[in-house]
C-alpha atoms as a PDB file:
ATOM      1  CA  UNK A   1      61.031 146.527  63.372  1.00  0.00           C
ATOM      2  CA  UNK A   2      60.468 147.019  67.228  1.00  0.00           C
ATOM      3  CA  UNK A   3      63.975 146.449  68.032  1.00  0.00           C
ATOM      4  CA  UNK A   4      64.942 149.236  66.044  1.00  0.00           C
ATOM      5  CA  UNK A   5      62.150 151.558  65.727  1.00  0.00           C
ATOM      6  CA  UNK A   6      63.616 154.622  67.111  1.00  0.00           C
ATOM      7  CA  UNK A   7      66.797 153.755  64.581  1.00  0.00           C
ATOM      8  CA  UNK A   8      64.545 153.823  62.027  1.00  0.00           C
ATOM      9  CA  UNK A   9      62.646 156.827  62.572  1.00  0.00           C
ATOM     10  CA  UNK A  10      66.185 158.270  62.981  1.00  0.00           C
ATOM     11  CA  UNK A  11      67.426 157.108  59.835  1.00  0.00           C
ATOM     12  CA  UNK A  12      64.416 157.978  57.950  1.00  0.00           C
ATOM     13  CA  UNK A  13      64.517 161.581  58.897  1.00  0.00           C
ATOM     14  CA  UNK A  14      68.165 162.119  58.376  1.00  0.00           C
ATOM     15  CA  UNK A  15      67.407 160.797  54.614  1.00  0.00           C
ATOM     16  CA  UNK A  16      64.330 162.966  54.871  1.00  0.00           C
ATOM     17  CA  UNK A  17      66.655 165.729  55.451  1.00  0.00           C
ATOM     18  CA  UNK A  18      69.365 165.091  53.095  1.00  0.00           C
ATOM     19  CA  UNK A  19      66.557 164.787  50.250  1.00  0.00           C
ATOM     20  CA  UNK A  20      64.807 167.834  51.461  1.00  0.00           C
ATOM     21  CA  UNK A  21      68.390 169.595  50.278  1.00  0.00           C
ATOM     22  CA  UNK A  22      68.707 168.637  46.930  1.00  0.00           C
ATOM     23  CA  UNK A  23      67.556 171.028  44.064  1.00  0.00           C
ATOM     24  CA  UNK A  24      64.524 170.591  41.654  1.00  0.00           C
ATOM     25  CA  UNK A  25      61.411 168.905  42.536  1.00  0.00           C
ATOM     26  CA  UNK A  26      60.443 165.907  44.137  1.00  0.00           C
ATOM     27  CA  UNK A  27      57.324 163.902  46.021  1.00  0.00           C
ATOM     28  CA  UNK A  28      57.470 161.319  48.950  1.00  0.00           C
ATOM     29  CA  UNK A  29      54.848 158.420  49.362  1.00  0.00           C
ATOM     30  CA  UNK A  30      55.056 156.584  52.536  1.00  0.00           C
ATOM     31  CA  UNK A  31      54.192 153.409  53.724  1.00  0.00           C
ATOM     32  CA  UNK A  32      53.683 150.921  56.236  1.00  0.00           C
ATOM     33  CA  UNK A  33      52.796 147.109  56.268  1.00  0.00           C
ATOM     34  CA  UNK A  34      51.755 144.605  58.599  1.00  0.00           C
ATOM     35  CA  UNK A  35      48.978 142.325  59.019  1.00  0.00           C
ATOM     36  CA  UNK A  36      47.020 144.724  60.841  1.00  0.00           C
ATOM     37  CA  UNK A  37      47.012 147.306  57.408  1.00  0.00           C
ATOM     38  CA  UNK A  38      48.918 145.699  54.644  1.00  0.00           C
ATOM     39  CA  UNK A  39      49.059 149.199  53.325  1.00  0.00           C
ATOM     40  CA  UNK A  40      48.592 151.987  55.716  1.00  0.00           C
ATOM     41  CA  UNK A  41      49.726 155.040  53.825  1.00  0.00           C
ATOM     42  CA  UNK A  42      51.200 157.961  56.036  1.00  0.00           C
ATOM     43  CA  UNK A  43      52.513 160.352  53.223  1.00  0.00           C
ATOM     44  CA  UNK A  44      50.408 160.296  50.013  1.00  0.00           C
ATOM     45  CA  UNK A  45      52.320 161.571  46.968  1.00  0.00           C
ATOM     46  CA  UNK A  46      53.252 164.795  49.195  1.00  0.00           C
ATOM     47  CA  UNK A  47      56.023 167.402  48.134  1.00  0.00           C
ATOM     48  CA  UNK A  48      59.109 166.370  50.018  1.00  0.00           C
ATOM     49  CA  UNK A  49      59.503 169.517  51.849  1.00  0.00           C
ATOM     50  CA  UNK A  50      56.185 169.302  53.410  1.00  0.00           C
ATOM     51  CA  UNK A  51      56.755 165.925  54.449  1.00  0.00           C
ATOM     52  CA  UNK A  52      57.558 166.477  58.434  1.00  0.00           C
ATOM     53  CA  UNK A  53      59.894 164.241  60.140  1.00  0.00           C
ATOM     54  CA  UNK A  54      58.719 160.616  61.312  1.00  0.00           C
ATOM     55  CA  UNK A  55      58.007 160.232  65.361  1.00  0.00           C
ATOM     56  CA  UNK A  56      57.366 157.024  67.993  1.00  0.00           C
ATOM     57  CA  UNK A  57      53.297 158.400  67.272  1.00  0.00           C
ATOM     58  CA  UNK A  58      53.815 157.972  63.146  1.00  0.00           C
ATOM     59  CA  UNK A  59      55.690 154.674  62.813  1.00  0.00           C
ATOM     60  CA  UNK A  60      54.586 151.814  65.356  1.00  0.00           C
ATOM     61  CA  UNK A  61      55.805 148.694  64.005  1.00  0.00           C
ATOM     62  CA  UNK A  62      53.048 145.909  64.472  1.00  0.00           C
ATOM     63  CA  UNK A  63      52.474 142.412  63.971  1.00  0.00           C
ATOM     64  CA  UNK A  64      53.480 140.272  60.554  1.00  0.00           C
ATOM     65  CA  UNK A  65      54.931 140.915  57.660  1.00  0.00           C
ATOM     66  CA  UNK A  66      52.765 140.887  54.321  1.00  0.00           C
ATOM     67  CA  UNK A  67      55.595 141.986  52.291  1.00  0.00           C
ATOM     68  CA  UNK A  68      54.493 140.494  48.728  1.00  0.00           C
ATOM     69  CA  UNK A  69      51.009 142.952  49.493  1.00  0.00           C
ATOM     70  CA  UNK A  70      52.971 145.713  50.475  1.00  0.00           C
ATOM     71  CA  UNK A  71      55.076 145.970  47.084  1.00  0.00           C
ATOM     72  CA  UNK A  72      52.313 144.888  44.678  1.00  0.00           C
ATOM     73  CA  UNK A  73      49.652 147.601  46.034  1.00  0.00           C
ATOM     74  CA  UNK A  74      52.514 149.897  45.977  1.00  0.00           C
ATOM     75  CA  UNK A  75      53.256 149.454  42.524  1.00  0.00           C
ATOM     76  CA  UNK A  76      49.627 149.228  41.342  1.00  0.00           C
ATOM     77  CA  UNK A  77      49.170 152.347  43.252  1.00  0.00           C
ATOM     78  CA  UNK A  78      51.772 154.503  41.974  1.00  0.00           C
ATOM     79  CA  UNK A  79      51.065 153.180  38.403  1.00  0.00           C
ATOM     80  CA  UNK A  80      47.578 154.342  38.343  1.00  0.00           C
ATOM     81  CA  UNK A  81      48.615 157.665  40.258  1.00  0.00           C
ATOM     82  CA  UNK A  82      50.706 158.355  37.558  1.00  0.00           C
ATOM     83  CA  UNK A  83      49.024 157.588  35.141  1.00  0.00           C
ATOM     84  CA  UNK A  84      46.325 160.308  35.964  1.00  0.00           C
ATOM     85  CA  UNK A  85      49.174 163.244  35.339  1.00  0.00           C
ATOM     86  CA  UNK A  86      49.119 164.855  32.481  1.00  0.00           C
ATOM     87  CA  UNK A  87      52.234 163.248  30.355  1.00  0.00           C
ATOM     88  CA  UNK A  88      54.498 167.003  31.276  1.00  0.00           C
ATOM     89  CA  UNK A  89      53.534 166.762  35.071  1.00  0.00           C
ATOM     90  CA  UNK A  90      54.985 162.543  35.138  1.00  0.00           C
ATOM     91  CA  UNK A  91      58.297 162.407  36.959  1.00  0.00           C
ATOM     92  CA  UNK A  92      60.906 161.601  35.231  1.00  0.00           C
ATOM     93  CA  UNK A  93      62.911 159.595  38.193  1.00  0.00           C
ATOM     94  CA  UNK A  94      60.699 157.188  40.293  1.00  0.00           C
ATOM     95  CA  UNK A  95      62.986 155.230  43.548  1.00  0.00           C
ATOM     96  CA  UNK A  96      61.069 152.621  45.321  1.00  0.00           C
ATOM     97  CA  UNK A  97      62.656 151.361  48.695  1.00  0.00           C
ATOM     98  CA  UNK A  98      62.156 148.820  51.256  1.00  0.00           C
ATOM     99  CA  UNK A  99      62.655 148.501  54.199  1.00  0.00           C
ATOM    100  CA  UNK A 100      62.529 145.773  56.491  1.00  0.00           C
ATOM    101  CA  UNK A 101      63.172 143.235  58.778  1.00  0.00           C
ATOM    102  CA  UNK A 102      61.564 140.079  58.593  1.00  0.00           C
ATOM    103  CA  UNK A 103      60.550 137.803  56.092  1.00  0.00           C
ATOM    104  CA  UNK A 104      57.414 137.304  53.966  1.00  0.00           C
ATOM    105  CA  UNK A 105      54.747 135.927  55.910  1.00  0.00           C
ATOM    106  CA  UNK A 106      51.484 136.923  55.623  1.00  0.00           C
ATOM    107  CA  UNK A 107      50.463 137.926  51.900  1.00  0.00           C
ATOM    108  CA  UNK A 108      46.957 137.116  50.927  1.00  0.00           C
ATOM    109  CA  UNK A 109      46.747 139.180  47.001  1.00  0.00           C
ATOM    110  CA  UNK A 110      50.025 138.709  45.797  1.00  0.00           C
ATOM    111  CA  UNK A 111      52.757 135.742  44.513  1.00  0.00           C
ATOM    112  CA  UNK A 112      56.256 136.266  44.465  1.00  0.00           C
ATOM    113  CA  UNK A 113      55.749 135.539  40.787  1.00  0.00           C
ATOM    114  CA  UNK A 114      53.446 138.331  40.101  1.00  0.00           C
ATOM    115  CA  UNK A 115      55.525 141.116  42.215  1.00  0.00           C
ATOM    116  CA  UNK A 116      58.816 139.707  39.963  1.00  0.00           C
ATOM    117  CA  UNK A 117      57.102 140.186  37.071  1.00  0.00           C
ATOM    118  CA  UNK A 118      55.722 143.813  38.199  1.00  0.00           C
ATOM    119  CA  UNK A 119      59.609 144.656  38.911  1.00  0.00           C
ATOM    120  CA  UNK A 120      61.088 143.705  35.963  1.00  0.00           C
ATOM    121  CA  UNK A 121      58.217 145.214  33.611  1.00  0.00           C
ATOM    122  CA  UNK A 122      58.580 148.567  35.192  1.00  0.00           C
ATOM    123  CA  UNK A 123      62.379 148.721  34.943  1.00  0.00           C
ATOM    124  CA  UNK A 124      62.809 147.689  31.979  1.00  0.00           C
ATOM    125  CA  UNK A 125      59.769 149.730  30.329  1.00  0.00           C
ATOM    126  CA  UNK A 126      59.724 152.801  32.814  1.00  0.00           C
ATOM    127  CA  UNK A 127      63.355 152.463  34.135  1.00  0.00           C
ATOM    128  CA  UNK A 128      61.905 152.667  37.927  1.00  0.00           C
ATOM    129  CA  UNK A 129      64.760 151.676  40.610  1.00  0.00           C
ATOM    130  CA  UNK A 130      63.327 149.304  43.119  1.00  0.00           C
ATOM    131  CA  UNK A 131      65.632 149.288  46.338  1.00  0.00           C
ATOM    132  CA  UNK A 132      65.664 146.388  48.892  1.00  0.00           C
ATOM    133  CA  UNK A 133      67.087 147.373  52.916  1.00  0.00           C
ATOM    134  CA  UNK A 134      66.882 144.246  55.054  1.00  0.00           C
ATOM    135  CA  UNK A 135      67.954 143.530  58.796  1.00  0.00           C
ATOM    136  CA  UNK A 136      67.089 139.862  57.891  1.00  0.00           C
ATOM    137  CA  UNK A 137      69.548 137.960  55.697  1.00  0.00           C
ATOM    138  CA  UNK A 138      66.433 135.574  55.021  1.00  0.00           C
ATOM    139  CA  UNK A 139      64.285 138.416  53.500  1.00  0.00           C
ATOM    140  CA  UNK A 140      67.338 139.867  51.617  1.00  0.00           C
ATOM    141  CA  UNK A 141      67.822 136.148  50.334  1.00  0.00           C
ATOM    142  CA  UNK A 142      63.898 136.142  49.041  1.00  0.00           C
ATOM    143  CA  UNK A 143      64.467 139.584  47.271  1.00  0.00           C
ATOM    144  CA  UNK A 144      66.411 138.400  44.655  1.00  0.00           C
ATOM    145  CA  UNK A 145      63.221 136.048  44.100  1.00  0.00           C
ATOM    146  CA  UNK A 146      60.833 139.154  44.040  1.00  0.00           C
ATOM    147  CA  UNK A 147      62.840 140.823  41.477  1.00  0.00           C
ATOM    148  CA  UNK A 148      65.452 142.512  43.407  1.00  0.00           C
ATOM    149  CA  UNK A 149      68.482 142.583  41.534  1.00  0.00           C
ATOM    150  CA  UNK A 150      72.049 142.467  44.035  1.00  0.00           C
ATOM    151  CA  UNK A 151      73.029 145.579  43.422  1.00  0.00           C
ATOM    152  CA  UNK A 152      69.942 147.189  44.668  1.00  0.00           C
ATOM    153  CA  UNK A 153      69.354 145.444  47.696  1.00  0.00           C
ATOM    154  CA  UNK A 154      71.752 145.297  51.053  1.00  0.00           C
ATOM    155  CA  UNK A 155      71.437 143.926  54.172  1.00  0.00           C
ATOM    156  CA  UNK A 156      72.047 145.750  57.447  1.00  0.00           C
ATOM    157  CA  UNK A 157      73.173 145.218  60.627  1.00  0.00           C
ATOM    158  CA  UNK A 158      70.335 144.946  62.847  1.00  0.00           C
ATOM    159  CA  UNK A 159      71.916 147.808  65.080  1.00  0.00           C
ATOM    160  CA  UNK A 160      71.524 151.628  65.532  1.00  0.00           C
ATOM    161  CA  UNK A 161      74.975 152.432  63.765  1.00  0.00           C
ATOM    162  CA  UNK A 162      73.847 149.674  60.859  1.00  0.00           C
ATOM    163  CA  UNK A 163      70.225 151.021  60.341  1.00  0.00           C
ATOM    164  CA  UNK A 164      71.706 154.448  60.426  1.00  0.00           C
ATOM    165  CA  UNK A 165      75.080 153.362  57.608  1.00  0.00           C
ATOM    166  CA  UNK A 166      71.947 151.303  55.669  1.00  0.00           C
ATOM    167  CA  UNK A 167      69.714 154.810  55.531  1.00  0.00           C
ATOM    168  CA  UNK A 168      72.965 156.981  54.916  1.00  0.00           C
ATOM    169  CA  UNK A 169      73.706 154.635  51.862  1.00  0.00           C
ATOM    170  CA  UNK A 170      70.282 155.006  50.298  1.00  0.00           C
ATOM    171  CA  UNK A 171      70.074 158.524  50.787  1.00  0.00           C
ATOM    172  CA  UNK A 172      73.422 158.698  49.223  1.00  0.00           C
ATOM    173  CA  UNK A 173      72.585 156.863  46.204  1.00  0.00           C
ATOM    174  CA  UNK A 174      68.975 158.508  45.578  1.00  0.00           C
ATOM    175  CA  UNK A 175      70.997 161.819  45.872  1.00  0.00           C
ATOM    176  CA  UNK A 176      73.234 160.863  43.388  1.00  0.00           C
ATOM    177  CA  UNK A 177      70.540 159.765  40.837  1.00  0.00           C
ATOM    178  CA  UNK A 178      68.816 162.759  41.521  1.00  0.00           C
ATOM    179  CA  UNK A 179      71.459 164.862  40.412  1.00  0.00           C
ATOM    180  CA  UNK A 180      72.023 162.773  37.266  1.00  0.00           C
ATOM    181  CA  UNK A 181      75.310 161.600  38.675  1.00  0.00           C
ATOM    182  CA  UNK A 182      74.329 158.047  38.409  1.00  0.00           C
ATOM    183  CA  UNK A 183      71.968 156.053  36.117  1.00  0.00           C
ATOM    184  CA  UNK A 184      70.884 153.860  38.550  1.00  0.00           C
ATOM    185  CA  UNK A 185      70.114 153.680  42.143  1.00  0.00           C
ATOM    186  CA  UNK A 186      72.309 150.595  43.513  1.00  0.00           C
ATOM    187  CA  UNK A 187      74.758 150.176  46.616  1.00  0.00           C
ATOM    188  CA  UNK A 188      78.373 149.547  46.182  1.00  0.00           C
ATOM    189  CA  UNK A 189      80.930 147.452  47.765  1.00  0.00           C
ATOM    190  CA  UNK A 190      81.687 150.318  50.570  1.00  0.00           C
ATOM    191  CA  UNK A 191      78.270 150.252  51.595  1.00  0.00           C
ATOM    192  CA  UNK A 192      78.330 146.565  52.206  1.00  0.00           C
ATOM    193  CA  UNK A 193      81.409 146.485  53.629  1.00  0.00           C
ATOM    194  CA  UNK A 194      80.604 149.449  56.196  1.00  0.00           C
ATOM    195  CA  UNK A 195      77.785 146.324  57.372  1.00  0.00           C
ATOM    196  CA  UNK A 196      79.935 143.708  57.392  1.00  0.00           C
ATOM    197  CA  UNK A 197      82.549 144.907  59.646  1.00  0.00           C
ATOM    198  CA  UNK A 198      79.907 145.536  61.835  1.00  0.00           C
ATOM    199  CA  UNK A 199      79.153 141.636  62.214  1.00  0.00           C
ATOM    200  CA  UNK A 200      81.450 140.406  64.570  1.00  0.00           C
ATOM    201  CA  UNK A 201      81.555 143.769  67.237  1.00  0.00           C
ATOM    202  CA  UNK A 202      77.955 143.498  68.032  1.00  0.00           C
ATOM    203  CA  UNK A 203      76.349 145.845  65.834  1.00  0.00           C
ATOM    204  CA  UNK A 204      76.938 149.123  68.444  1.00  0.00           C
END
């Protein structure tokens, strides 16, 4: 994500932002993976409008890419965070996104087996959306293998205007579902096609 680090933190805050806006209550969790911390955490379970804006000192992209570790801690995580709130304090929305943009490559804990399985059970039994971003068409390609369905993952341009469309999507979407406007959080056939004319003029 070094190529587009300051895109992301860019991104990231204007969905920040944008969520920060919307009425009733919500929390952020935020985290990072690579093989240096598989699962660095930078915002735990924090009230979105505490959560301050992301800089070049708060997200420094590093090394490989342990994504299999990154969603299966993140899922056991939230499960058990949850599950120590009383039943009344339990949100009743929970959006999962990923972002990133290489492939799987350095997982030690988890199979792409067990994170499928992990997806599936929690949408179907807690109707949790699970979101896939990807600047690599490989590691959008694997998603569907981790559980991803195609509606809820995109790829992006690898570009500031494409990380920026790819953020302004999400942020869209979550917005939406937020305000009951949507059952799901998925993207839709403008969102892709605001990346793929982006293909062939260079990403900028």
């Amino acid at each position: 994500m070094e190529s587009i680090r300051d895109d992301t933190i860019g991104g990231f805050n204007a969905f920040l932002d944008e969520q920060k806006k919307q009425p009733g209550e919500a929390t952020l969790t935020l985290v990072q993976f690579d093989t240096r911390d598989p699962f660095e955490v930078i915002h735990d379970f924090r009230p979105i409008g505490e959560v301050p804006g992301l800089t070049r000192e708060t997200y420094v992209p590093r090394a490989s890419t342990p994504l299999l570790d990154a969603v299966g801690r993140g899922i056991n995580d939230l499960e058990a965070r949850l599950g120590k709130l009383p039943a009344g304090k339990r949100p009743g929305k929970v959006v999962v996104v990923i972002v990133t943009d290489g492939q799987e490559n350095a997982s030690r804990e988890f199979r792409k087996d067990q994170v499928e399985k992990m997806i599936r059970e929690h949408e179907e039994k807690d109707k949790w959306q699970f979101v896939f971003l990807s600047a690599d068409l490989g590691a959008f390609h694997d998603a569907g293998e981790y559980g991803f369905r195609m509606s809820k993952r995109m790829h992006f341009n690898k570009s500031s205007l494409g990380t920026a469309r790819a953020w302004a999507s999400v942020s869209t979407s979550v917005e939406q579902f937020r305000q009951g406007k949507v059952a799901e959080v998925e993207f839709d056939q403008e969102d892709r096609e605001k990346q793929d004319e982006l293909s062939g003029q260079g990403g900028d």
